[in-house]
C-alpha atoms as a PDB file:
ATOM      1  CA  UNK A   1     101.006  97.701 119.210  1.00  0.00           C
ATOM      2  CA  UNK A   2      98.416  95.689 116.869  1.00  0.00           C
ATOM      3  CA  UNK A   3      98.382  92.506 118.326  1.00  0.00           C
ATOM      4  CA  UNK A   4      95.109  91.001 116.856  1.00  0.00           C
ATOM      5  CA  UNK A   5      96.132  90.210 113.342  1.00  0.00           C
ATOM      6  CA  UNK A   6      95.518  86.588 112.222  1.00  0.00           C
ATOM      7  CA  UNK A   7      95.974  84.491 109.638  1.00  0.00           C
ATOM      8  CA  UNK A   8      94.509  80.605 108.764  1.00  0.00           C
ATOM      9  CA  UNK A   9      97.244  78.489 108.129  1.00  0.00           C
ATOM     10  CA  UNK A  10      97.538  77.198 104.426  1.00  0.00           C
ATOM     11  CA  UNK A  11      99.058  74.276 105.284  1.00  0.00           C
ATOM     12  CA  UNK A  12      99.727  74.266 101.597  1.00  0.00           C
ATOM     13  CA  UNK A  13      96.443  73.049 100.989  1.00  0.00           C
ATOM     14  CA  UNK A  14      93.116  75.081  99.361  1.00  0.00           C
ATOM     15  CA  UNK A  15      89.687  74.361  99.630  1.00  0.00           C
ATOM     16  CA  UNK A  16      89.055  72.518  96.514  1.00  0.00           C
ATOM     17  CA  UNK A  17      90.336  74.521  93.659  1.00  0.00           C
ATOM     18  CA  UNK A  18      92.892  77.039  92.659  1.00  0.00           C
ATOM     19  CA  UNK A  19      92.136  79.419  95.863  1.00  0.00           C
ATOM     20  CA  UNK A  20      94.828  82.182  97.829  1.00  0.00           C
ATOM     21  CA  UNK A  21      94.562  83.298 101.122  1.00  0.00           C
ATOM     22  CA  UNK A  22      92.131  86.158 102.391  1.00  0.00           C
ATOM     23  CA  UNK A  23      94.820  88.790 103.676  1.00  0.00           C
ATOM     24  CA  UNK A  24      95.217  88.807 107.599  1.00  0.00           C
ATOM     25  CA  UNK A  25      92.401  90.564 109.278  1.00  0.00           C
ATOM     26  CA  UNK A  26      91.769  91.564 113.399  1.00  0.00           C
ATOM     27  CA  UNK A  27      90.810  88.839 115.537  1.00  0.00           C
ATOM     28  CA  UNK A  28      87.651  91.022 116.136  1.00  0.00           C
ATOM     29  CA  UNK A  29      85.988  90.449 112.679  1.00  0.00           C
ATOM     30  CA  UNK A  30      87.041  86.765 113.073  1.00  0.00           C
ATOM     31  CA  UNK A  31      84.641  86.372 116.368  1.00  0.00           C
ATOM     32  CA  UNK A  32      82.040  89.123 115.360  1.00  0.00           C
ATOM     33  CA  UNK A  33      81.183  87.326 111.896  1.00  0.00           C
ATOM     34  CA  UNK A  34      81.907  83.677 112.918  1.00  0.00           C
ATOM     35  CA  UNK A  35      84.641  83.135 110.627  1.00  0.00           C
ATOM     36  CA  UNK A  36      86.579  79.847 110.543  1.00  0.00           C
ATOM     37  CA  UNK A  37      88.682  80.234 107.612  1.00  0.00           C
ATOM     38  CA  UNK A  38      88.573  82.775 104.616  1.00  0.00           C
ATOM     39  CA  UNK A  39      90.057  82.428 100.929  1.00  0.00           C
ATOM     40  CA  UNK A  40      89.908  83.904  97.770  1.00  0.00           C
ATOM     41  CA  UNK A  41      89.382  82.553  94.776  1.00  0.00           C
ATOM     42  CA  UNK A  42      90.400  84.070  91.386  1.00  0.00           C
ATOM     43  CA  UNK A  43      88.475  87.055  89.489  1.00  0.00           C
ATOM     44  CA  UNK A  44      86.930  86.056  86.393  1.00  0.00           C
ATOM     45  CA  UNK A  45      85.543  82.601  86.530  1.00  0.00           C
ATOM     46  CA  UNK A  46      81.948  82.698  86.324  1.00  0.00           C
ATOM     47  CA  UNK A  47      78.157  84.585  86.222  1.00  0.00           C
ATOM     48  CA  UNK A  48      78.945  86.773  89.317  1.00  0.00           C
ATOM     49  CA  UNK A  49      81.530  88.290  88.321  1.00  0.00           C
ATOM     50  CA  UNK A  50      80.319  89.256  84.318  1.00  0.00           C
ATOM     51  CA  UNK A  51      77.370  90.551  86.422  1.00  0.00           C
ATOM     52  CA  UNK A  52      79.527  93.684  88.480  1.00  0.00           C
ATOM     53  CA  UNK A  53      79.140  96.669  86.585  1.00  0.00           C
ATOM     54  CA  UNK A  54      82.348  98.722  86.663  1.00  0.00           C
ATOM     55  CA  UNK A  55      81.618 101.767  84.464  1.00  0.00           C
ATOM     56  CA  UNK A  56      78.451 102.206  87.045  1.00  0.00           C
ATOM     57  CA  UNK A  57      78.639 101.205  90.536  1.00  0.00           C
ATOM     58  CA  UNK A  58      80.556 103.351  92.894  1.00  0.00           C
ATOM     59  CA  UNK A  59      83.796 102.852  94.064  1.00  0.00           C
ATOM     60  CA  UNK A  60      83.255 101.582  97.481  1.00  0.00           C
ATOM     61  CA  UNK A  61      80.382  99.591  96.642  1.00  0.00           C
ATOM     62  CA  UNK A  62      81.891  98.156  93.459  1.00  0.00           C
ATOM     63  CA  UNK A  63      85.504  96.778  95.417  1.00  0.00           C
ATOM     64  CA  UNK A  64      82.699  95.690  98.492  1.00  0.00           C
ATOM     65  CA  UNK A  65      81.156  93.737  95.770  1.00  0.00           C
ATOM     66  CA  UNK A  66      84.479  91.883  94.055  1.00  0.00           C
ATOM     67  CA  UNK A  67      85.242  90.906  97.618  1.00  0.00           C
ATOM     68  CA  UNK A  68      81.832  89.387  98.386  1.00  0.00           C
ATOM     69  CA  UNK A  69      81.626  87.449  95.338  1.00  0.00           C
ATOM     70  CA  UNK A  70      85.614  86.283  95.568  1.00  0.00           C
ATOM     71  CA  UNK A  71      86.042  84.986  99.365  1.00  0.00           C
ATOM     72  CA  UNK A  72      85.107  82.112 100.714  1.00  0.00           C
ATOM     73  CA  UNK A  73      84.787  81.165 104.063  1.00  0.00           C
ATOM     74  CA  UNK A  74      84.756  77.365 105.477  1.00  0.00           C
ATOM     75  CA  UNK A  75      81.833  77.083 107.459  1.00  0.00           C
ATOM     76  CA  UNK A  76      79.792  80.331 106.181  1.00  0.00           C
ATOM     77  CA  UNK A  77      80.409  80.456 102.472  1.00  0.00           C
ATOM     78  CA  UNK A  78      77.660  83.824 101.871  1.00  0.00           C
ATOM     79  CA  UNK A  79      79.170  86.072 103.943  1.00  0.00           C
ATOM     80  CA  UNK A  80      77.537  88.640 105.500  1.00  0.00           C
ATOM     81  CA  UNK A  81      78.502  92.210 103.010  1.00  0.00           C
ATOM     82  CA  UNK A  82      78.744  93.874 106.604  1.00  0.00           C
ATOM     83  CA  UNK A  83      82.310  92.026 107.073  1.00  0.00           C
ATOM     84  CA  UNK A  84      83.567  93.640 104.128  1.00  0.00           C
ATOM     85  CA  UNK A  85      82.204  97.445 105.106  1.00  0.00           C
ATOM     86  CA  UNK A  86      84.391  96.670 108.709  1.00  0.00           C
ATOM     87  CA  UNK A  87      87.086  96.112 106.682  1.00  0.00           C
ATOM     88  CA  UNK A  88      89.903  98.652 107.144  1.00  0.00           C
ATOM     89  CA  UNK A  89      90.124 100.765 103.209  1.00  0.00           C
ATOM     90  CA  UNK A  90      93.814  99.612 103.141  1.00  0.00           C
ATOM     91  CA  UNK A  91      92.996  95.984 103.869  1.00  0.00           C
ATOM     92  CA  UNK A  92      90.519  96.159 101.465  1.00  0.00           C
ATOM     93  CA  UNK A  93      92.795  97.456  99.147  1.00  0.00           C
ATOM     94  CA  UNK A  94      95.199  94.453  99.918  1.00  0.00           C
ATOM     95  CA  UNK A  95      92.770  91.881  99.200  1.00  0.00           C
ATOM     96  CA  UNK A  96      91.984  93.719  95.731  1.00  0.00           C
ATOM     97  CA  UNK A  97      95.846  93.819  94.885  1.00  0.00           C
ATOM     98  CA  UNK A  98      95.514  89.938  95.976  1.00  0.00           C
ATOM     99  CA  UNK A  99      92.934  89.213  93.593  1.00  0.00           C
ATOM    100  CA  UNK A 100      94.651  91.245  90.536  1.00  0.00           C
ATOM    101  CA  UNK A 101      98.030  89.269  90.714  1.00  0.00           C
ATOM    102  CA  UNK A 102      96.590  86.182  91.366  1.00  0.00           C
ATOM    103  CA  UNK A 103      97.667  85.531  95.004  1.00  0.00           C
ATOM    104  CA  UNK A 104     101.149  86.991  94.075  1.00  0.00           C
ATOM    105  CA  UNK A 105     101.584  84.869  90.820  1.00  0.00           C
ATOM    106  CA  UNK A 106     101.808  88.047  88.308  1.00  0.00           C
ATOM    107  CA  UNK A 107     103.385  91.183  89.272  1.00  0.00           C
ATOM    108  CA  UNK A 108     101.154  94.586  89.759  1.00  0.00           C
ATOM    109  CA  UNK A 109     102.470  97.273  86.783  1.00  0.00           C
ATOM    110  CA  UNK A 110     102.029 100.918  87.418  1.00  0.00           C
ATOM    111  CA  UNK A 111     101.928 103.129  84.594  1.00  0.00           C
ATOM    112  CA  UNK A 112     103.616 106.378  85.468  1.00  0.00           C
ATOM    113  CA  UNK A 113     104.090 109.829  83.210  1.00  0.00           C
ATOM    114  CA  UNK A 114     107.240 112.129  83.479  1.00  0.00           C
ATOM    115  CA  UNK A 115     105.619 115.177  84.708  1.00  0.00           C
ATOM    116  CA  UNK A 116     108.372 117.754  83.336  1.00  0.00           C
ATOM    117  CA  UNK A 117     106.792 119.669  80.533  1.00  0.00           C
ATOM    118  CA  UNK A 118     109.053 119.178  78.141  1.00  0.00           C
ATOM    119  CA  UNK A 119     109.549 115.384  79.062  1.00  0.00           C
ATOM    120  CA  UNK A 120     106.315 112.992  79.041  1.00  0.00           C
ATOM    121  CA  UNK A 121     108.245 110.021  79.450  1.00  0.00           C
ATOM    122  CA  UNK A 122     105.794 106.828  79.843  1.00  0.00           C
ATOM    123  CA  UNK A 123     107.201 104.756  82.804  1.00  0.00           C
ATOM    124  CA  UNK A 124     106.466 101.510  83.729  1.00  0.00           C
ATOM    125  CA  UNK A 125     107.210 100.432  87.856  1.00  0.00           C
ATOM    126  CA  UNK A 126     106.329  96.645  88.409  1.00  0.00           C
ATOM    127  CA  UNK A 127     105.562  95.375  92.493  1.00  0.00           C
ATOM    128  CA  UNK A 128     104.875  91.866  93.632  1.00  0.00           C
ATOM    129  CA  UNK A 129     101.967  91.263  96.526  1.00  0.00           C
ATOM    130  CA  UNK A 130     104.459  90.237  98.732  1.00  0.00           C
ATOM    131  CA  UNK A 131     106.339  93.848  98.591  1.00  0.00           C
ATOM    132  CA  UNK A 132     103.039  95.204  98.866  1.00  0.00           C
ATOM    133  CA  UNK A 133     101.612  93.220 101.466  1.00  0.00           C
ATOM    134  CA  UNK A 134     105.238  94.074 103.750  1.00  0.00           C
ATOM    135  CA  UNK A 135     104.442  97.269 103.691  1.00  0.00           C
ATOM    136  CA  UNK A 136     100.577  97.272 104.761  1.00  0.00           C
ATOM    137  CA  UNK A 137     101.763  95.084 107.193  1.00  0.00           C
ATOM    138  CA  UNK A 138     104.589  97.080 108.874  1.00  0.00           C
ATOM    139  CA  UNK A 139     101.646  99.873 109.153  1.00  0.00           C
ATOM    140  CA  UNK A 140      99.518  98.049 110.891  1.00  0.00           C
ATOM    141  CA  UNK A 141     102.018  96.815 113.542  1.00  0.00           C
ATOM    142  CA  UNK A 142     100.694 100.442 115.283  1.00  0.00           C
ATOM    143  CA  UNK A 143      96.584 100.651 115.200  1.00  0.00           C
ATOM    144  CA  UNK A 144      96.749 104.415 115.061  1.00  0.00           C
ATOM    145  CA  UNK A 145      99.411 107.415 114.703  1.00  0.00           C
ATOM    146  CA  UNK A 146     100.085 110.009 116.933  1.00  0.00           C
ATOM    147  CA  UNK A 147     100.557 113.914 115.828  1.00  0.00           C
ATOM    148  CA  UNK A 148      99.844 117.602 117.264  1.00  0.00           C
ATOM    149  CA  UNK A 149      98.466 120.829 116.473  1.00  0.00           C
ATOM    150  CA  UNK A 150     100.334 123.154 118.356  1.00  0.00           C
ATOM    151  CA  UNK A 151     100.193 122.207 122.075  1.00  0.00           C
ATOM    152  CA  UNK A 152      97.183 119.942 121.663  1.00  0.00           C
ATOM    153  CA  UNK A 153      98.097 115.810 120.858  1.00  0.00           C
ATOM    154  CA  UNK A 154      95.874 113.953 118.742  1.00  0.00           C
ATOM    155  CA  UNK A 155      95.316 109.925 118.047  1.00  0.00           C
ATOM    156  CA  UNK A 156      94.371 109.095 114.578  1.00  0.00           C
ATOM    157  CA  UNK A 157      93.133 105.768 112.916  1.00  0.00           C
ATOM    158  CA  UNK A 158      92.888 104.604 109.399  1.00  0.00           C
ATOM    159  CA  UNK A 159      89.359 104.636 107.698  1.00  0.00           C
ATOM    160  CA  UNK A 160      86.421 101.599 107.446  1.00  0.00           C
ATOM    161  CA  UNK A 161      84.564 100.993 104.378  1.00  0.00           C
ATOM    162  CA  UNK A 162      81.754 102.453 107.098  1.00  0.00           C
ATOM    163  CA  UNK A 163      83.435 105.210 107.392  1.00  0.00           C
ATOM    164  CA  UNK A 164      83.031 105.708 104.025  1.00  0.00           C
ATOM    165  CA  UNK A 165      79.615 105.102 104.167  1.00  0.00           C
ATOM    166  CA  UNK A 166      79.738 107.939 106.856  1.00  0.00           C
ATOM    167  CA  UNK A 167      81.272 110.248 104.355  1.00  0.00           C
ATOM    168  CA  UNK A 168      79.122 109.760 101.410  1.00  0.00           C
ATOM    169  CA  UNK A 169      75.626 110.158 103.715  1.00  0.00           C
ATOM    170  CA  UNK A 170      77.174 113.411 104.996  1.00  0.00           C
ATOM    171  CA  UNK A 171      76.403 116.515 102.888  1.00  0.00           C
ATOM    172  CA  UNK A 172      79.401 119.736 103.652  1.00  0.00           C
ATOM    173  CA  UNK A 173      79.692 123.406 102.321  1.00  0.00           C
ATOM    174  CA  UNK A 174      83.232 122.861 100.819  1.00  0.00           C
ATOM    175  CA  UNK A 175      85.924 120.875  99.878  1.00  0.00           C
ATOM    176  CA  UNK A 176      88.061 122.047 103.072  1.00  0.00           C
ATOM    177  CA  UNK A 177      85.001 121.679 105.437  1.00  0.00           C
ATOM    178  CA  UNK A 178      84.800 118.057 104.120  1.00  0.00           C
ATOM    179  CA  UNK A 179      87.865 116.896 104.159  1.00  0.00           C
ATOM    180  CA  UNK A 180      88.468 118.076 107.760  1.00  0.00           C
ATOM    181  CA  UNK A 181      85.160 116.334 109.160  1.00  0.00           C
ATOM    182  CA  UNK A 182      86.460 113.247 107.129  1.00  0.00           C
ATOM    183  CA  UNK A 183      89.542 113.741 109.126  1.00  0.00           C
ATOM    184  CA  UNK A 184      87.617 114.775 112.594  1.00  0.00           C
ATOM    185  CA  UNK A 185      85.684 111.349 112.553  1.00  0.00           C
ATOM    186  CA  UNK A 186      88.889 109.206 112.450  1.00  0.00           C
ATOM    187  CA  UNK A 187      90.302 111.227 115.854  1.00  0.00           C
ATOM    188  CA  UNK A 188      89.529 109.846 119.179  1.00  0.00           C
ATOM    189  CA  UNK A 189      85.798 110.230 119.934  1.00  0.00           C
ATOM    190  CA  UNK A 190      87.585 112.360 123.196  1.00  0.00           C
ATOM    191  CA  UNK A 191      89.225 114.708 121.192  1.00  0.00           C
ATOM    192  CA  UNK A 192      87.037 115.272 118.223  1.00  0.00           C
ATOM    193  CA  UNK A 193      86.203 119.103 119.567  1.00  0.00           C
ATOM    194  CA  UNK A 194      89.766 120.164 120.623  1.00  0.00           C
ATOM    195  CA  UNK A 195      90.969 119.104 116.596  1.00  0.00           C
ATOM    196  CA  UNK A 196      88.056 121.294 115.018  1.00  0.00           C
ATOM    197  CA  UNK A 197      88.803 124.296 117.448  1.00  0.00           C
ATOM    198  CA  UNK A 198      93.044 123.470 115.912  1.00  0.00           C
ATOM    199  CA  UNK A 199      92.310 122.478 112.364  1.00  0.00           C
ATOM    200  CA  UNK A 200      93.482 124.812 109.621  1.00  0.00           C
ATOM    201  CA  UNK A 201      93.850 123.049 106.353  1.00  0.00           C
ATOM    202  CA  UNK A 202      97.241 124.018 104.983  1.00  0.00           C
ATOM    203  CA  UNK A 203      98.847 123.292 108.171  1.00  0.00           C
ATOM    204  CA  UNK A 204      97.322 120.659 109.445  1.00  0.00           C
ATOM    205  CA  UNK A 205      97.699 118.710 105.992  1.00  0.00           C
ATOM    206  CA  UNK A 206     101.351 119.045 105.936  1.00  0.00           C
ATOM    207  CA  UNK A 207     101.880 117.487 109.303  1.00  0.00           C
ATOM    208  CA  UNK A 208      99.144 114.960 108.097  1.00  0.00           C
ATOM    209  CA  UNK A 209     100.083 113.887 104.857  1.00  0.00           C
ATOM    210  CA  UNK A 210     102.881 112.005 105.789  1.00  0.00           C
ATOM    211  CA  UNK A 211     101.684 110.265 108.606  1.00  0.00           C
ATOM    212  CA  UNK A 212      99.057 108.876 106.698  1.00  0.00           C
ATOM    213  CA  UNK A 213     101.016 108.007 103.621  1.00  0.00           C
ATOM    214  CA  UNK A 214     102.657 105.787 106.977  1.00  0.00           C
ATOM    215  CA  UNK A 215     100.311 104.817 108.360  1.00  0.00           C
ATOM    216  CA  UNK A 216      97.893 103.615 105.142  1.00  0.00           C
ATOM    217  CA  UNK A 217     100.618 103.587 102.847  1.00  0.00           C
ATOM    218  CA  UNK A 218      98.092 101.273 100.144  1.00  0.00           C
ATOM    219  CA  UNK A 219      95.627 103.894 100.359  1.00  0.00           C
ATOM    220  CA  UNK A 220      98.344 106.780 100.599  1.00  0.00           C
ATOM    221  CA  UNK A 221     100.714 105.989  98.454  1.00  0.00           C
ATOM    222  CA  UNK A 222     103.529 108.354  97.136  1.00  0.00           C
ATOM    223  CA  UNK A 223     106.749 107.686  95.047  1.00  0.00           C
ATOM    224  CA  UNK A 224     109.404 109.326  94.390  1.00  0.00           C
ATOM    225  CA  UNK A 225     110.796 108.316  90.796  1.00  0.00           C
ATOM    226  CA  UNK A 226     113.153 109.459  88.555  1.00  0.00           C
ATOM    227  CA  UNK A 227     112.717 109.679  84.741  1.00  0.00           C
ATOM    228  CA  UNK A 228     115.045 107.521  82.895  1.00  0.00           C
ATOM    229  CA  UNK A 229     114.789 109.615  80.119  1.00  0.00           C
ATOM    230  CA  UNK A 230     115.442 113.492  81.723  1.00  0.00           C
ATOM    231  CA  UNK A 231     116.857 112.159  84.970  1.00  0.00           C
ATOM    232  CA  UNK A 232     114.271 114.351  86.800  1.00  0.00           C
ATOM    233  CA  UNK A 233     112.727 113.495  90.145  1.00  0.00           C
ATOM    234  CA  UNK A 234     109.297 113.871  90.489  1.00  0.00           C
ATOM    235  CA  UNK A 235     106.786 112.700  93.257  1.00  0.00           C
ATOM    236  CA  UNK A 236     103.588 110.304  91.986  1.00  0.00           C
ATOM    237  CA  UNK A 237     100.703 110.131  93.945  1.00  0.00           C
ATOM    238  CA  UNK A 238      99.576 106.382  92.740  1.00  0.00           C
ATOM    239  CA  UNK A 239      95.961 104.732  93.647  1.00  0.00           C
ATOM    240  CA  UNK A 240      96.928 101.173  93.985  1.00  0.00           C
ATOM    241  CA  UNK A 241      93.396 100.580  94.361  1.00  0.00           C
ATOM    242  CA  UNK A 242      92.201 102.066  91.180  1.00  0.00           C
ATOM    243  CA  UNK A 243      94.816 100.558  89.236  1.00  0.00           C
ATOM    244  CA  UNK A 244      93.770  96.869  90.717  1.00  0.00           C
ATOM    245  CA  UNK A 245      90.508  97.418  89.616  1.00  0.00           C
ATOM    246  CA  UNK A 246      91.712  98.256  85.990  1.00  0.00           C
ATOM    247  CA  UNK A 247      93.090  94.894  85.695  1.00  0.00           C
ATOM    248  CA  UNK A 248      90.739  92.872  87.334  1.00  0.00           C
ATOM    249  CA  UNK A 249      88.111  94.945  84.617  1.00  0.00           C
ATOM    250  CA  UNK A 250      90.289  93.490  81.892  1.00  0.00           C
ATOM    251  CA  UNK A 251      89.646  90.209  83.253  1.00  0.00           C
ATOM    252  CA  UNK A 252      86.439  90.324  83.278  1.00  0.00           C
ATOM    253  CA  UNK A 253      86.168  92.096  79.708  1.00  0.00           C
ATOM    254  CA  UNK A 254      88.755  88.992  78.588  1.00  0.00           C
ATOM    255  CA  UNK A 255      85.756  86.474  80.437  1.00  0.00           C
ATOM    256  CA  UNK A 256      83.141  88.511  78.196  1.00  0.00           C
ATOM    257  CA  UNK A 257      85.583  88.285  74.800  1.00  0.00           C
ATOM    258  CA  UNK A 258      85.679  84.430  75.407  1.00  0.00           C
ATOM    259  CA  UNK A 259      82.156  83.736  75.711  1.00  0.00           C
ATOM    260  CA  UNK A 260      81.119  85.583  72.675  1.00  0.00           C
ATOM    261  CA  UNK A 261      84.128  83.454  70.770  1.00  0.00           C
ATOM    262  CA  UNK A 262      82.821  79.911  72.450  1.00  0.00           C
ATOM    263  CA  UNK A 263      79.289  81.024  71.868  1.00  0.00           C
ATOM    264  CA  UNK A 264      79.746  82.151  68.268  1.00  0.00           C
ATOM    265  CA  UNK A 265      81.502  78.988  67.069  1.00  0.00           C
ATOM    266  CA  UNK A 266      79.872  76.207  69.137  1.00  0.00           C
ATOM    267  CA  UNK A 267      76.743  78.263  69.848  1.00  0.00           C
ATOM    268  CA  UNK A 268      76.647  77.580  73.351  1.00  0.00           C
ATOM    269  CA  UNK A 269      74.720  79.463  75.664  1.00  0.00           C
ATOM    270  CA  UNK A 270      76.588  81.302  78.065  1.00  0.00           C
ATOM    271  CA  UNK A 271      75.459  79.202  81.016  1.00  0.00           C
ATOM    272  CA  UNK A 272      76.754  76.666  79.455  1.00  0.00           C
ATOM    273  CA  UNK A 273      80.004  77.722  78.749  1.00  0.00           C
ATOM    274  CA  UNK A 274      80.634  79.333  82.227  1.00  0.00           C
ATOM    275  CA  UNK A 275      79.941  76.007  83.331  1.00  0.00           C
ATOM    276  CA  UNK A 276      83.038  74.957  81.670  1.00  0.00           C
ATOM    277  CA  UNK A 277      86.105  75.341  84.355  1.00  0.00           C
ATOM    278  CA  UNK A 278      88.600  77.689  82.808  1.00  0.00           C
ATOM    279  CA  UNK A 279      91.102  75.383  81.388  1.00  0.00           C
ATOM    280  CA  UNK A 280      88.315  73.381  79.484  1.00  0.00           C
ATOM    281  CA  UNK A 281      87.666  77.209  78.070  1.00  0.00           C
ATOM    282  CA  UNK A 282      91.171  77.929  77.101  1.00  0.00           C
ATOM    283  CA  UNK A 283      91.269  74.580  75.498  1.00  0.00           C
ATOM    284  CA  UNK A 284      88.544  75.117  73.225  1.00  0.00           C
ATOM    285  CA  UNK A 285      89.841  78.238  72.392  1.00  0.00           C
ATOM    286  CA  UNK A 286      93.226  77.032  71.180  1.00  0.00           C
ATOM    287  CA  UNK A 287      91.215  74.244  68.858  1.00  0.00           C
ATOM    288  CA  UNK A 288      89.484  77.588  67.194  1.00  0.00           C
ATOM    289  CA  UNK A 289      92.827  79.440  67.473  1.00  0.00           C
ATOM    290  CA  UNK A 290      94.280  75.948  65.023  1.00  0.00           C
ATOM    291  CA  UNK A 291      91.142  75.731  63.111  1.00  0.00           C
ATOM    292  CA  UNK A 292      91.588  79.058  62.047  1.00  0.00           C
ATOM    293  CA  UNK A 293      95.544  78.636  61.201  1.00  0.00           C
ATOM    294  CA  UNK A 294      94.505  75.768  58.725  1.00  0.00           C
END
């Protein structure tokens, strides 16, 4: 059982502004990085964040970077990037889906597609943080999942951003040569040689599939839906990650779209109008907005 989980108590209170909660994280990263206590603050308010490049920086990097610039901690406010790369991918993934519905104030819409041929139906599935959040939490109640290959038992934990790290240094033959020394480095150091000498794809990714979709099920997530317009069933593989990043990219295109509208009417500079605290910003837009309507 995972018994190192902790969270700061809110006491209803933030640290001077409109600020959420960093997602519970191990004991362990608390003491190795010094942390006292750790917050969030929302995408989309200033320089830093028009700065992150989303059509160009790689995945890892880019949600490593959105963290970094978004959390805040109490007596270390630059925190070390390293505390984000020990982050589990699934916690990571939490605090993204944190960030996009503003601590749990807007739902998270997934945009699904009938996948019957003669269907095409555009769904829409809506989930709140907290629904997402139960479930990443239930996971982690267990740090790592147990399985076999044949007669041969196996311990398996869920991934690090420096895992990922790992991964992307690592240069492989093949797809299925890849994906099973991805797999291989998350076994018990112990029994690392017994699962090559087992491993055969096909099999070995239907026992997996599901455990991990358990075990990492923001990372691995899987639905089953059915169309409301054929009544077909179909099973959607859905990257809550990716689709976190889409709408924290819209807030930062909306931050862009509102500096070019304060800058072209009062001709501010954009220093100067990222200054501004966001409800001055959305003020001065409404006076255009009525200007306009004249």
């Amino acid at each position: 059982m995972n018994g190192v989980m902790f969270q700061q108590q809110a006491n209803g209170q933030t640290p001077g502004g409109d600020r959420f909660p960093f997602p519970p994280i191990p004991v362990t990263l608390w003491t190795r990085f010094g942390l006292a206590e750790l917050w969030l603050r929302p995408f989309g308010q200033g320089l830093d964040d028009q700065n992150i490049d989303f059509s160009h920086t790689s995945r890892p990097y880019l949600e490593t970077q959105i963290l970094a610039s978004c959390t805040w901690n109490r007596d270390r406010p630059l925190l070390d990037h390293q505390f984000f790369w020990h982050l589990e991918v699934g916690k990571r993934t939490e605090a993204l889906l944190t960030l996009a519905t503003q601590g749990g104030r807007a739902e998270l819409t997934v945009e699904l597609t009938c996948l019957q041929p003669d269907c095409g139906e555009a769904m829409d599935l809506e989930f709140s943080l907290e629904e997402l959040s139960q479930m990443q939490h239930r996971a982690e109640e267990h740090d790592s999942i147990e399985f076999a290959l044949g007669n041969q038992a196996f311990s398996l934990r869920r991934p690090t951003g420096l895992d990922q790290l790992h991964w992307r240094s690592q240069s492989f033959s093949d797809e299925s040569t890849a994906l099973r020394m991805m797999i291989q480095s998350l076994v018990a150091v112990e029994q690392q040689e017994a699962f090559q000498a087992a491993w055969e794809k096909e099999r070995t990714m239907a026992i997996l599939n599901p455990l991990m979709a358990e075990m990492d099920p923001l990372v691995n997530l899987t639905l089953a839906v059915n169309c409301p317009a054929c009544g077909a069933q179909d099973s959607h593989a859905v990257d809550l990650g990716a689709v976190a990043l889409q709408r924290l990219w819209a807030v930062q295109d909306q931050l862009l779209e509102t500096v070019h509208r304060l800058a072209s009417h009062y001709h501010w500079t954009e220093a100067v109008i990222l200054s501004l605290p966001a409800w001055r910003r959305d003020r001065f837009l409404t006076l255009i907005e009525r200007e306009r309507n004249r």
